[in-house]
C-alpha atoms as a PDB file:
ATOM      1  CA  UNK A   1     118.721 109.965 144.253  1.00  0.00           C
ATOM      2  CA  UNK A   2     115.394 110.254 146.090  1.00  0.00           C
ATOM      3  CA  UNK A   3     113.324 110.552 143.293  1.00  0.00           C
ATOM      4  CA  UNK A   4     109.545 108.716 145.021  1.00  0.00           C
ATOM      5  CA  UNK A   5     109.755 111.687 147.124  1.00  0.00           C
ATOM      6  CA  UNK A   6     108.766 114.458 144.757  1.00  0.00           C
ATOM      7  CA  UNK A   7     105.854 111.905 143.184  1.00  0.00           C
ATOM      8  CA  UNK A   8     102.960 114.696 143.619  1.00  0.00           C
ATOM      9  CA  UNK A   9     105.530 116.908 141.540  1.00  0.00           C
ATOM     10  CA  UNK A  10     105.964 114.293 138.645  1.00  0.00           C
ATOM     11  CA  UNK A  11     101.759 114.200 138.994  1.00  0.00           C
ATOM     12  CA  UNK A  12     101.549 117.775 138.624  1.00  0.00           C
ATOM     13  CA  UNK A  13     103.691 117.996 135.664  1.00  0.00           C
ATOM     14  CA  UNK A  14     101.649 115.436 134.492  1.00  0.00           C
ATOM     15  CA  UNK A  15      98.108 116.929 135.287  1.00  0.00           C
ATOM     16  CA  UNK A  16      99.542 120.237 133.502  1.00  0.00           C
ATOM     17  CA  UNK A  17     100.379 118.435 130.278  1.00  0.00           C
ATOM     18  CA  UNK A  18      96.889 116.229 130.023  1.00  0.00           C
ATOM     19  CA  UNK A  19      94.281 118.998 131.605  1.00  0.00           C
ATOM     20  CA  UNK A  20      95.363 121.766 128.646  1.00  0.00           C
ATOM     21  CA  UNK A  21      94.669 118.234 126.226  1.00  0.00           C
ATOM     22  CA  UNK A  22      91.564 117.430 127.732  1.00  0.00           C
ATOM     23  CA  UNK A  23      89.902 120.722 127.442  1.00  0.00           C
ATOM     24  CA  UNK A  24      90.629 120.836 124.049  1.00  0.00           C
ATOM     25  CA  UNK A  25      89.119 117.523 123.430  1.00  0.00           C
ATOM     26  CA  UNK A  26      85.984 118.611 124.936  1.00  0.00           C
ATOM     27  CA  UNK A  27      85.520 121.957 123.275  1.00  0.00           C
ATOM     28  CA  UNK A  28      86.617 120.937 120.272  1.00  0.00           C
ATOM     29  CA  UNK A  29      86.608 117.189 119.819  1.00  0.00           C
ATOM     30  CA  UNK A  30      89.193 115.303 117.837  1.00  0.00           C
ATOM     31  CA  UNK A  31      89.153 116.208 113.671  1.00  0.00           C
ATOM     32  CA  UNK A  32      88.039 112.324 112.559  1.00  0.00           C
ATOM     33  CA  UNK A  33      88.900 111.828 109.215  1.00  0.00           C
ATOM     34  CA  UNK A  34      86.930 109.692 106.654  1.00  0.00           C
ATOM     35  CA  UNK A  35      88.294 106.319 108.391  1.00  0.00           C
ATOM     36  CA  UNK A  36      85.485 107.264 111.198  1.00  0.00           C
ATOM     37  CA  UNK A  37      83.011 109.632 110.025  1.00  0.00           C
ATOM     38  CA  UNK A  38      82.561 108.483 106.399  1.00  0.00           C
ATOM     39  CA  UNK A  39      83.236 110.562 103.195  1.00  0.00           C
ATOM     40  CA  UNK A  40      85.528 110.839  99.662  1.00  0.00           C
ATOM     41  CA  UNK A  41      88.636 111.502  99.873  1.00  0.00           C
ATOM     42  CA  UNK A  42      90.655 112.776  96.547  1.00  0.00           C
ATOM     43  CA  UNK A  43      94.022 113.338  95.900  1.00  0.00           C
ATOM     44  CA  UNK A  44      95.306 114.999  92.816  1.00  0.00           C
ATOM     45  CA  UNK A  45      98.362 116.347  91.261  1.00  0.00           C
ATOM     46  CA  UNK A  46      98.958 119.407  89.215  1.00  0.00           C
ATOM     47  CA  UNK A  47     101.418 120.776  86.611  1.00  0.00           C
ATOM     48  CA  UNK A  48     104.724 122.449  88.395  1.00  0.00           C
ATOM     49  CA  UNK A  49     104.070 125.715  89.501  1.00  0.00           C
ATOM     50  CA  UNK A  50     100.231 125.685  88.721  1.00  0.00           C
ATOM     51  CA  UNK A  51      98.610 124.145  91.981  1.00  0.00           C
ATOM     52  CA  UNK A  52      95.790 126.478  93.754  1.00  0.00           C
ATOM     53  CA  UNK A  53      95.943 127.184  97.113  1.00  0.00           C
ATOM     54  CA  UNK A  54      93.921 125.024  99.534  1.00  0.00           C
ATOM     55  CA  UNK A  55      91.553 127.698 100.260  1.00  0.00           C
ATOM     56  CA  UNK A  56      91.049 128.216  96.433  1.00  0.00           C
ATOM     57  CA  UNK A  57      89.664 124.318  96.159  1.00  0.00           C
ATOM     58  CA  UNK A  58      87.685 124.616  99.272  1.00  0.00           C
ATOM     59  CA  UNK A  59      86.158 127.948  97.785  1.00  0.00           C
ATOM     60  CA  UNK A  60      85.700 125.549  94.496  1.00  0.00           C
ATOM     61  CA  UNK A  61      84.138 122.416  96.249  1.00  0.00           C
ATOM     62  CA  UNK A  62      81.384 125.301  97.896  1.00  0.00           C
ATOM     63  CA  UNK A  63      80.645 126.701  94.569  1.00  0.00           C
ATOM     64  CA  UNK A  64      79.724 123.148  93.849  1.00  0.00           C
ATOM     65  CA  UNK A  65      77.575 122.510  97.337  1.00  0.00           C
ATOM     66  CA  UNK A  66      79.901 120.495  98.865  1.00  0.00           C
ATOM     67  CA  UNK A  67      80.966 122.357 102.266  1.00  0.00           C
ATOM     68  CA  UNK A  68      83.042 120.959 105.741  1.00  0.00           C
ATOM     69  CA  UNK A  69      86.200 120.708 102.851  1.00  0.00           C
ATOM     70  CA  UNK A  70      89.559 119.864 104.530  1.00  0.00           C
ATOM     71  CA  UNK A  71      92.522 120.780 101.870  1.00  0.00           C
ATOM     72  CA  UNK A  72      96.142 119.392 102.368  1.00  0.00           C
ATOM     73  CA  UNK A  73      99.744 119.801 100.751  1.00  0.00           C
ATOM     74  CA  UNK A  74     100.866 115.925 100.443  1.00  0.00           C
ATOM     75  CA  UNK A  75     104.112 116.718  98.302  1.00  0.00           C
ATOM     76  CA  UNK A  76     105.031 118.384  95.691  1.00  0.00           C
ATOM     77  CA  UNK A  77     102.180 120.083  93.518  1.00  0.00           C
ATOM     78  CA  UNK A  78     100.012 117.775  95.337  1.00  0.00           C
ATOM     79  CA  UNK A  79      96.813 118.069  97.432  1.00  0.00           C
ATOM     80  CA  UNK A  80      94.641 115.489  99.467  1.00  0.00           C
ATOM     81  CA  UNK A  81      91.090 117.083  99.989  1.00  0.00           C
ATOM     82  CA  UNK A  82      88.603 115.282 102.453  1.00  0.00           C
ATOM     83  CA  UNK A  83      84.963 115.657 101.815  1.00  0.00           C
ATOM     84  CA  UNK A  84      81.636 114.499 102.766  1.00  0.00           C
ATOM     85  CA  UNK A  85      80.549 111.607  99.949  1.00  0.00           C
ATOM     86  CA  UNK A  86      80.916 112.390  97.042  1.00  0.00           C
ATOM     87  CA  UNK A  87      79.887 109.928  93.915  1.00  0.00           C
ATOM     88  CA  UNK A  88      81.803 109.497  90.721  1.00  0.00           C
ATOM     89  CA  UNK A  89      79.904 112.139  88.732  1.00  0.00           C
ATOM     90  CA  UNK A  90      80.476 114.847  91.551  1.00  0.00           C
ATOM     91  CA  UNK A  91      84.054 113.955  91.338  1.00  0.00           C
ATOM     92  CA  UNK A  92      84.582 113.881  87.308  1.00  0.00           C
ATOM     93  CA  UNK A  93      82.897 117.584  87.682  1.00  0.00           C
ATOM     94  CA  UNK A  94      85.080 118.687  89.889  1.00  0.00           C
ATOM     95  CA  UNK A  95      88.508 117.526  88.683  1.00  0.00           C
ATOM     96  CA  UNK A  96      87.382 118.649  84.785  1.00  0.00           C
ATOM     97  CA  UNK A  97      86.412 122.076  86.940  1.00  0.00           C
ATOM     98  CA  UNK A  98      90.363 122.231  88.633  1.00  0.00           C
ATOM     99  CA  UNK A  99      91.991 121.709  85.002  1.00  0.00           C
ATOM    100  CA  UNK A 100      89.909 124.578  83.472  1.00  0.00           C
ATOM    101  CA  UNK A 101      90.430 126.937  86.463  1.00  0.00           C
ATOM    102  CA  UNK A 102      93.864 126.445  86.682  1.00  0.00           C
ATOM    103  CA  UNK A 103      94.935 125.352  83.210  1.00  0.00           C
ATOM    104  CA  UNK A 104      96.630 122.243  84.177  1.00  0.00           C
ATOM    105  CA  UNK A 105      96.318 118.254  83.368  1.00  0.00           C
ATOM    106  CA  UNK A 106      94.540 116.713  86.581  1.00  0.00           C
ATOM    107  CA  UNK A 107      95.710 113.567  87.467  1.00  0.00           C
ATOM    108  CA  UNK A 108      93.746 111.330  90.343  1.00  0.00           C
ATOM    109  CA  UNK A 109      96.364 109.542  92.075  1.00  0.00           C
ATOM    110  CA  UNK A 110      94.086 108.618  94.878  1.00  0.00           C
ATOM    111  CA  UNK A 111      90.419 108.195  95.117  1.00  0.00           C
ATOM    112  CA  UNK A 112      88.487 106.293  97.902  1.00  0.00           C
ATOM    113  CA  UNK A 113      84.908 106.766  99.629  1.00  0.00           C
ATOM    114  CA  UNK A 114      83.698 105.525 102.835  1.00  0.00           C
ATOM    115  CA  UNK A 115      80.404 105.363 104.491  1.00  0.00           C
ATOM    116  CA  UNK A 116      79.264 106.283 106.896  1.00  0.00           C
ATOM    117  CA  UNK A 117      78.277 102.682 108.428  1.00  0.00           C
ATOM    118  CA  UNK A 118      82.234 101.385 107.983  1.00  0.00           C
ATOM    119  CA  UNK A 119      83.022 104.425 109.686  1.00  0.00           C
ATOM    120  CA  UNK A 120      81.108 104.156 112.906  1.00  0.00           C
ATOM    121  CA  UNK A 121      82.166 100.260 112.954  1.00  0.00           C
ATOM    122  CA  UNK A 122      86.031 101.955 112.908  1.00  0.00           C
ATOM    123  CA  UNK A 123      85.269 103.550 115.667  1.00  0.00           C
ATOM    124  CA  UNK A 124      83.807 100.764 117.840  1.00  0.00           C
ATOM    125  CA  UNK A 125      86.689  98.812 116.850  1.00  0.00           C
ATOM    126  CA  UNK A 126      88.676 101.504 118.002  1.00  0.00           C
ATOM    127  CA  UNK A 127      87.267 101.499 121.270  1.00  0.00           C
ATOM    128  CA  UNK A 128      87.010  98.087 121.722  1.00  0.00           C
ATOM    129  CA  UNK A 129      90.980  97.683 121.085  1.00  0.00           C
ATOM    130  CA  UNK A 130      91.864  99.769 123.554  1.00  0.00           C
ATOM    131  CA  UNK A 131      89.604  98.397 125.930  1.00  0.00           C
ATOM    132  CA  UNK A 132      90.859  95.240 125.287  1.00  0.00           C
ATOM    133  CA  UNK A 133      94.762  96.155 125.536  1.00  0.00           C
ATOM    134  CA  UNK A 134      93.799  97.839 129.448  1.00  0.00           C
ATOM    135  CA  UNK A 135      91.859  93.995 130.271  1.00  0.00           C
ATOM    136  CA  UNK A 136      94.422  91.694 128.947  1.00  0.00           C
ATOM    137  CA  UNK A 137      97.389  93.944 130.470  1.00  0.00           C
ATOM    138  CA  UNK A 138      95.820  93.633 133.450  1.00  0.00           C
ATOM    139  CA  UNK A 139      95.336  90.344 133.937  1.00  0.00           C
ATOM    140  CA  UNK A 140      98.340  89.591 132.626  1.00  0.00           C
ATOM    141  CA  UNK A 141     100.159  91.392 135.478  1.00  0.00           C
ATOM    142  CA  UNK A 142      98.391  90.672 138.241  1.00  0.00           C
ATOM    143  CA  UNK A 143      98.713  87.046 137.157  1.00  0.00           C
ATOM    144  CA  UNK A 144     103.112  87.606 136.673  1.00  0.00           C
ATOM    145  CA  UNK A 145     102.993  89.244 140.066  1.00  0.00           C
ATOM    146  CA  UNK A 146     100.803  86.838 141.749  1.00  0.00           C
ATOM    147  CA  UNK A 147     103.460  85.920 144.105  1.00  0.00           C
ATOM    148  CA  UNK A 148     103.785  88.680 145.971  1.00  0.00           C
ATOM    149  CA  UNK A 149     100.978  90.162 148.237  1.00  0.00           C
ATOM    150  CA  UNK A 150      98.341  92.938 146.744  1.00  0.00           C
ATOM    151  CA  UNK A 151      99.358  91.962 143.061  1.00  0.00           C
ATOM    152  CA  UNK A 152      96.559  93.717 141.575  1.00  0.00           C
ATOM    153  CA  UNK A 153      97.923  96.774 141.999  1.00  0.00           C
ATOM    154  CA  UNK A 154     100.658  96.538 140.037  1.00  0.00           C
ATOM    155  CA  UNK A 155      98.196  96.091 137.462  1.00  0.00           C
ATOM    156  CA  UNK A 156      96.019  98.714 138.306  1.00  0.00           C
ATOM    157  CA  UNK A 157      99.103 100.926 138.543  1.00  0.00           C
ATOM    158  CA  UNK A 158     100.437 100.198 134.846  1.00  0.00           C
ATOM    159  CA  UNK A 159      96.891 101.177 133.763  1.00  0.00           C
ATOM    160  CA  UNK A 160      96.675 104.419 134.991  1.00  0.00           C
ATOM    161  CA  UNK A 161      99.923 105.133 133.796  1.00  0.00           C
ATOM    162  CA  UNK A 162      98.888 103.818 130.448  1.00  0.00           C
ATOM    163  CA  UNK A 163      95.872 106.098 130.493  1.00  0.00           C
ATOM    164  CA  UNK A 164      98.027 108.830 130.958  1.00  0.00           C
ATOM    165  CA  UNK A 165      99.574 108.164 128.104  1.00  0.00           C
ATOM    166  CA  UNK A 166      96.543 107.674 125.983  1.00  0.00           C
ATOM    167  CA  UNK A 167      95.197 110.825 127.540  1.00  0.00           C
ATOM    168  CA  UNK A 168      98.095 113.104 126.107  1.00  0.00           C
ATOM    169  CA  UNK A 169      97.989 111.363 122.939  1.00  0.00           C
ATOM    170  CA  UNK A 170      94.312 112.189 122.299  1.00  0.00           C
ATOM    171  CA  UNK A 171      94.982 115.607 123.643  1.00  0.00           C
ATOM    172  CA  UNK A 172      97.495 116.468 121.779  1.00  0.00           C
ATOM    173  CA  UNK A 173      96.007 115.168 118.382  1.00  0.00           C
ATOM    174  CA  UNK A 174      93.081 117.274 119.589  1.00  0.00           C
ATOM    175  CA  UNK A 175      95.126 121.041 120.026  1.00  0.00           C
ATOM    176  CA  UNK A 176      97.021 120.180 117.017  1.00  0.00           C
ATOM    177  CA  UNK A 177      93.795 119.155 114.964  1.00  0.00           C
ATOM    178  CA  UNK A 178      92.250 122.194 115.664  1.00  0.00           C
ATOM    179  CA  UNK A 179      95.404 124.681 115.210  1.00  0.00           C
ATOM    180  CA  UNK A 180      97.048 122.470 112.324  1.00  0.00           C
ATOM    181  CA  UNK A 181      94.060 121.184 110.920  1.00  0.00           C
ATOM    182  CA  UNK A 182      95.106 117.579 111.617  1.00  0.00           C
ATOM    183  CA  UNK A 183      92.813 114.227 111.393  1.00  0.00           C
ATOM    184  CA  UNK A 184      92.582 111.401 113.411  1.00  0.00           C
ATOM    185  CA  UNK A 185      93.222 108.457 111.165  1.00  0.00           C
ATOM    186  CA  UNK A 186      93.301 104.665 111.196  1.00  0.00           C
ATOM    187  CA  UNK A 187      97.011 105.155 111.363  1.00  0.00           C
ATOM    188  CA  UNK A 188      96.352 107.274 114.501  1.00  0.00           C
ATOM    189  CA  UNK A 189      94.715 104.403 115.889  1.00  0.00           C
ATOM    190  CA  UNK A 190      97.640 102.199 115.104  1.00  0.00           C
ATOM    191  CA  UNK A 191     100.370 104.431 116.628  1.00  0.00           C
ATOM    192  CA  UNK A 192      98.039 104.792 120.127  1.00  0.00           C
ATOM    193  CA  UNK A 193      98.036 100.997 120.446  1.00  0.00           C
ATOM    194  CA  UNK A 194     101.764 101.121 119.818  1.00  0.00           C
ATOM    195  CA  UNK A 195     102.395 103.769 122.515  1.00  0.00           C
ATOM    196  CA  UNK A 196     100.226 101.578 125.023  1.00  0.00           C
ATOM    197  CA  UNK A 197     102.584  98.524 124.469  1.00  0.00           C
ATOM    198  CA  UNK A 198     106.149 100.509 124.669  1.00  0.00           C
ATOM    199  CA  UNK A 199     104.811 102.655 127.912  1.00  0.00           C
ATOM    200  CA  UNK A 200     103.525  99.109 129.763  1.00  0.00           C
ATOM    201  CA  UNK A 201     107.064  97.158 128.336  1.00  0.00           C
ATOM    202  CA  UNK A 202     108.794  99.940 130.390  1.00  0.00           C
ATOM    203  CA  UNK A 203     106.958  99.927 133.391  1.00  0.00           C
ATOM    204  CA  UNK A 204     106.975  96.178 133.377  1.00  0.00           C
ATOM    205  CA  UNK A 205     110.560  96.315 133.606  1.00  0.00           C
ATOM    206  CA  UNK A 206     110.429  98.744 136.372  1.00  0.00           C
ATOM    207  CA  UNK A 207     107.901  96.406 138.319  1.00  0.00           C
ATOM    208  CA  UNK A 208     109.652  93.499 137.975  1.00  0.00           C
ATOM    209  CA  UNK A 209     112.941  94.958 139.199  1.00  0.00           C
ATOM    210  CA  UNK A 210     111.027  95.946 142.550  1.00  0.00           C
ATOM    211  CA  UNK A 211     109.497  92.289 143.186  1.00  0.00           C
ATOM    212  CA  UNK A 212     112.960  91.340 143.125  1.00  0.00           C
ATOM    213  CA  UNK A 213     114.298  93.855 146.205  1.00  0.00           C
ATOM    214  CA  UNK A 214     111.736  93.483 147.642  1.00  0.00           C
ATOM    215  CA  UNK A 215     113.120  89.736 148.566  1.00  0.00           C
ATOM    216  CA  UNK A 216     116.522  91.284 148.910  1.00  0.00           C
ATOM    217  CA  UNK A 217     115.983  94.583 151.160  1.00  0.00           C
ATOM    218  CA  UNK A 218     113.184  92.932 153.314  1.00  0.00           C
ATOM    219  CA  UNK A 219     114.197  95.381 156.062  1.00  0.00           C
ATOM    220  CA  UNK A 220     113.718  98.707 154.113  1.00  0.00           C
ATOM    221  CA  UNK A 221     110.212 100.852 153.870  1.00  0.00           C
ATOM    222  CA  UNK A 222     108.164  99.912 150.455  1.00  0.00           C
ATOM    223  CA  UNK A 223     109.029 103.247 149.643  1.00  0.00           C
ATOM    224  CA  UNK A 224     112.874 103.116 150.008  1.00  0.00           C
ATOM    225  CA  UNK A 225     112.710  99.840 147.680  1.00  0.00           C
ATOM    226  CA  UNK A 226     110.738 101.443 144.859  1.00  0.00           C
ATOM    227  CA  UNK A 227     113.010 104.448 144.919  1.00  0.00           C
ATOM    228  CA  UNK A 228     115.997 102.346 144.389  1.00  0.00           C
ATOM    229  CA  UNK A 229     114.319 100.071 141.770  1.00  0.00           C
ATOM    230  CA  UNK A 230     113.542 102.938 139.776  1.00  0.00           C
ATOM    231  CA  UNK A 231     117.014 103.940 139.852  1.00  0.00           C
ATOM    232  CA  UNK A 232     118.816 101.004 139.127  1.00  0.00           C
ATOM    233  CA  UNK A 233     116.489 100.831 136.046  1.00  0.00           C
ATOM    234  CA  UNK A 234     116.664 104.121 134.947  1.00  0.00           C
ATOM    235  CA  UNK A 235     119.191 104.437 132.644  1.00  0.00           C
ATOM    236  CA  UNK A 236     117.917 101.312 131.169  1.00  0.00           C
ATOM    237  CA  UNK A 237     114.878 102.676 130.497  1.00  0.00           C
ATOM    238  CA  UNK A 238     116.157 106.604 129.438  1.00  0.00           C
ATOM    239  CA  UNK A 239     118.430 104.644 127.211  1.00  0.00           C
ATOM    240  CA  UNK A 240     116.476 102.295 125.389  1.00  0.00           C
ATOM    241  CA  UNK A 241     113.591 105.107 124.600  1.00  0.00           C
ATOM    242  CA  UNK A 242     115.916 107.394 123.434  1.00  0.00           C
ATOM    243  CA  UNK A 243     117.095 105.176 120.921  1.00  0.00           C
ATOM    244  CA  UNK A 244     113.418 104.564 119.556  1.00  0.00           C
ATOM    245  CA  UNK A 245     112.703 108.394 119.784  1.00  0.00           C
ATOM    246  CA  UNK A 246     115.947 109.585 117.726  1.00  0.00           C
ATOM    247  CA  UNK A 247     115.097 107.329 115.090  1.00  0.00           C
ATOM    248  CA  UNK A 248     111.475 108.307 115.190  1.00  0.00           C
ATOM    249  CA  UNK A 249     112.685 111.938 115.196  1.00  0.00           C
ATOM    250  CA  UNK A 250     115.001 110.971 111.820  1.00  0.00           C
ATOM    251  CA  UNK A 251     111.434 109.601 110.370  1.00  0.00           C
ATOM    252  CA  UNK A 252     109.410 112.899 111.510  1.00  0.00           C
ATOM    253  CA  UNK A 253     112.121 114.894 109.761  1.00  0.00           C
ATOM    254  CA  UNK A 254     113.113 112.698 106.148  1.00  0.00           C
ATOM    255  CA  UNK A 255     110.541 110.264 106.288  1.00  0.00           C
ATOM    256  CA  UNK A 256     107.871 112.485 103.776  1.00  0.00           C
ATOM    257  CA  UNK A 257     104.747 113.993 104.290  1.00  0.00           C
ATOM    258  CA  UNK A 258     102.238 110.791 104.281  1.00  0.00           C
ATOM    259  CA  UNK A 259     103.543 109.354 107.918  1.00  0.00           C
ATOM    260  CA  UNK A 260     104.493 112.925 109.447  1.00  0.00           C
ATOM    261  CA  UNK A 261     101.188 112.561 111.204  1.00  0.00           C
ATOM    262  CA  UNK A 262     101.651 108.890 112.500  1.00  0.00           C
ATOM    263  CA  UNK A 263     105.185 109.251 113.340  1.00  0.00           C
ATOM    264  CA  UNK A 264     104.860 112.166 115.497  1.00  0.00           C
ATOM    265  CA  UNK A 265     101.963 110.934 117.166  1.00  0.00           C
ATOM    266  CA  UNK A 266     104.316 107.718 118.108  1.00  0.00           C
ATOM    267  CA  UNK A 267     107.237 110.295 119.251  1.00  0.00           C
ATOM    268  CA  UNK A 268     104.812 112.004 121.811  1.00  0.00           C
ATOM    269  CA  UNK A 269     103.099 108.598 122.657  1.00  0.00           C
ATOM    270  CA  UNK A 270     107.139 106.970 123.563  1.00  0.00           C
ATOM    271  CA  UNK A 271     108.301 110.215 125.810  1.00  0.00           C
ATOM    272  CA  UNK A 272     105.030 110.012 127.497  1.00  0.00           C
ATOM    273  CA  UNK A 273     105.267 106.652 127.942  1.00  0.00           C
ATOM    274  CA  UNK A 274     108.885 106.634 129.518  1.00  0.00           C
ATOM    275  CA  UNK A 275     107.674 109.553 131.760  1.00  0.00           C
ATOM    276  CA  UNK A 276     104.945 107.772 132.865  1.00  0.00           C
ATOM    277  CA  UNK A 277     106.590 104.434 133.266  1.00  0.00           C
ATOM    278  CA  UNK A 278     109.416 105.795 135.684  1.00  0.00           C
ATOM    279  CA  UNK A 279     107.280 108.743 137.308  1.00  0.00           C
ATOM    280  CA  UNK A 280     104.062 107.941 137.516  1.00  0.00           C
ATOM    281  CA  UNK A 281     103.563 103.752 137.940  1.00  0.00           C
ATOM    282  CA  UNK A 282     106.095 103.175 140.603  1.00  0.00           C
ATOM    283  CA  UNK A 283     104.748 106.364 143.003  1.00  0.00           C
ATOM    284  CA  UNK A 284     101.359 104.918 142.128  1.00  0.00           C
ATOM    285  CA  UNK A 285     102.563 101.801 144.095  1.00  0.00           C
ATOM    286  CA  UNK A 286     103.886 104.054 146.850  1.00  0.00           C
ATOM    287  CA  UNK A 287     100.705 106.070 147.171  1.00  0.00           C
ATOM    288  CA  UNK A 288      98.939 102.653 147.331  1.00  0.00           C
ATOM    289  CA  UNK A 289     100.968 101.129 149.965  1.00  0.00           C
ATOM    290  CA  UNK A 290     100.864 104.195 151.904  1.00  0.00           C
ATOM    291  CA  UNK A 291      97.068 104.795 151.823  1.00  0.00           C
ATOM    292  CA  UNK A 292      98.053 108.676 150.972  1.00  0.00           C
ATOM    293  CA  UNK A 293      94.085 109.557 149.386  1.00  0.00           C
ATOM    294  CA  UNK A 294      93.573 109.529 153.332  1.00  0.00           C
ATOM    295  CA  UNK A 295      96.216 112.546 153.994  1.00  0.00           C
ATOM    296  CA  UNK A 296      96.968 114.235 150.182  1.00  0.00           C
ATOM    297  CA  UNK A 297      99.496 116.783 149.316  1.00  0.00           C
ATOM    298  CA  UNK A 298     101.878 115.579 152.933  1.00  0.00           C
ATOM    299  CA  UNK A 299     104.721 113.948 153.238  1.00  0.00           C
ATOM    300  CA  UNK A 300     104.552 110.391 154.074  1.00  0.00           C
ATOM    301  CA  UNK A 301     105.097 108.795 157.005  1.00  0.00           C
ATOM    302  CA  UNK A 302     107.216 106.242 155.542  1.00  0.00           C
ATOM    303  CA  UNK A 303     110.537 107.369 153.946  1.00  0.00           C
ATOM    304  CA  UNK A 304     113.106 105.954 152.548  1.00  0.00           C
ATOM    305  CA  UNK A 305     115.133 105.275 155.693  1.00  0.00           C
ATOM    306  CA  UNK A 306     118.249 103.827 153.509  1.00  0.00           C
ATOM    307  CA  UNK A 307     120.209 105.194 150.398  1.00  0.00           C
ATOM    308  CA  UNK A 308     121.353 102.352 148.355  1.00  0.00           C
ATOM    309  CA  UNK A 309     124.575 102.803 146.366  1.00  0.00           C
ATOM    310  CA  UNK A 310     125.280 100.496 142.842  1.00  0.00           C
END
């Protein structure tokens, strides 16, 4: 299988999956929840068969002042409504106000407030994780691959494919928060840092299995190596992220309504990140060898000369 040669496919595909992402992002930002922006968040249960509609609470938080009210289902006769801060008068008003309305015992099973301060330093920390994660991977793989010449690209390589990666998380939380009314979360953060270690274990993998032909098939192209590297590993790597994604799929479907959100995030995070891994990092390293920014959208001038059979 020649697969290096349709790389500026596997980056279109790509392109067509993040731009659609990214444009959302910037027209309508991602939905923070109260882990970032700061606010109450209150989460109550009602008697079977007597819980309101979520536009029926926002409609009651407004009659109260309190507008920008985000109302979900979290199980049965449940509901998690996000606010801006509110203080524990506000809130005693507004639960005795729900049991009146709707003639039903309240009960708070959930009631936390954040300001506004711990929220921004969430989101610095945030940032500064995933900052962190792109330095440390790339030292660390530039430093494994230090033996053989222009290591730092390998690096650079895994990072762009693990910005991919990030970049269709984000903009996929950001079409779903606007259409679903989803929130970006602490857990959201946790599942993004997850999907940047599975996508660079892959491509490591990938990597490390062209350093070693490329001491056994000195006489082929660069080109002709990484194209059979990536096939000798690719039913490793199809293989092993299927296994992660059918159980993640299992969790998305039976695992309840309080890590939908996470899990799904971490089921588009590993496909990305075994997309990226086997189509994006290793044509990187082609496109570097061959200098290709010089001449885009041709063939090169280096192709795989030889077909290598298992």
């Amino acid at each position: 299988m020649n697969l290096i040669s349709k790389r500026y496919l596997y980056f279109f595909i790509s392109g067509i999956v993040i731009i659609p992402g990214l444009l959302a992002l910037i027209i309508w930002g991602l939905p923070l929840s109260i882990d970032f922006t700061g606010g109450s968040l209150l989460e109550v249960s009602f008697d079977a068969g007597k819980m309101p509609q979520p536009a029926e609470i926002v409609a009651l938080y407004a009659q109260n002042g309190i507008q920008d009210v985000q109302v979900q289902t979290t199980g049965s006769n449940t509901l998690s409504i996000t606010s801006k801060e509110i203080d524990e008068a506000t809130k005693t008003k507004l639960v005795t106000a729900m049991g009146t309305k709707y003639n039903s015992q309240i009960n708070i099973l959930q009631f936390n407030t954040v300001g506004p301060s711990i929220g921004l330093e969430v989101t610095q920390g945030a940032a500064l994780a995933v900052a962190a994660a792109a330095v440390f991977i790339l030292g660390y793989i530039t430093f494994a691959f230090r033996g053989i010449p222009h290591a730092f690209r390998f690096g650079a390589a895994a990072i762009i494919a693990m910005l991919h990666d990030v970049a269709v998380v984000v903009g996929i939380a950001a079409i779903l928060g606007h259409f679903l009314g989803w929130e970006v979360d602490s857990l959201f953060l946790t599942a993004l840092l997850t999907v940047i270690g599975f996508s660079v274990h892959d491509t490591i993998v990938v990597f490390d299995r062209i350093r070693e032909n490329e001491n056994i098939y000195r006489s082929l192209s660069f080109e002709a190596v990484v194209n059979h590297s990536i096939v000798q590993t690719l039913d490793r790597s199809i293989n092993t992220q299927l296994t992660v994604m059918m159980t993640l799929f299992a969790l998305a479907l039976f695992g309840g309504v309080t890590i939908r959100h996470f899990v799904i995030t971490l089921l588009v995070g590993v496909f990305s990140g075994t997309y990226s891994s086997i189509f994006n990092a290793s044509p990187i390293l082609v496109v570097q060898e061959n200098r290709e920014w010089r001449n885009w959208f041709r063939n090169s001038k280096n192709k795989p000369g030889v077909v290598i059979s298992h």
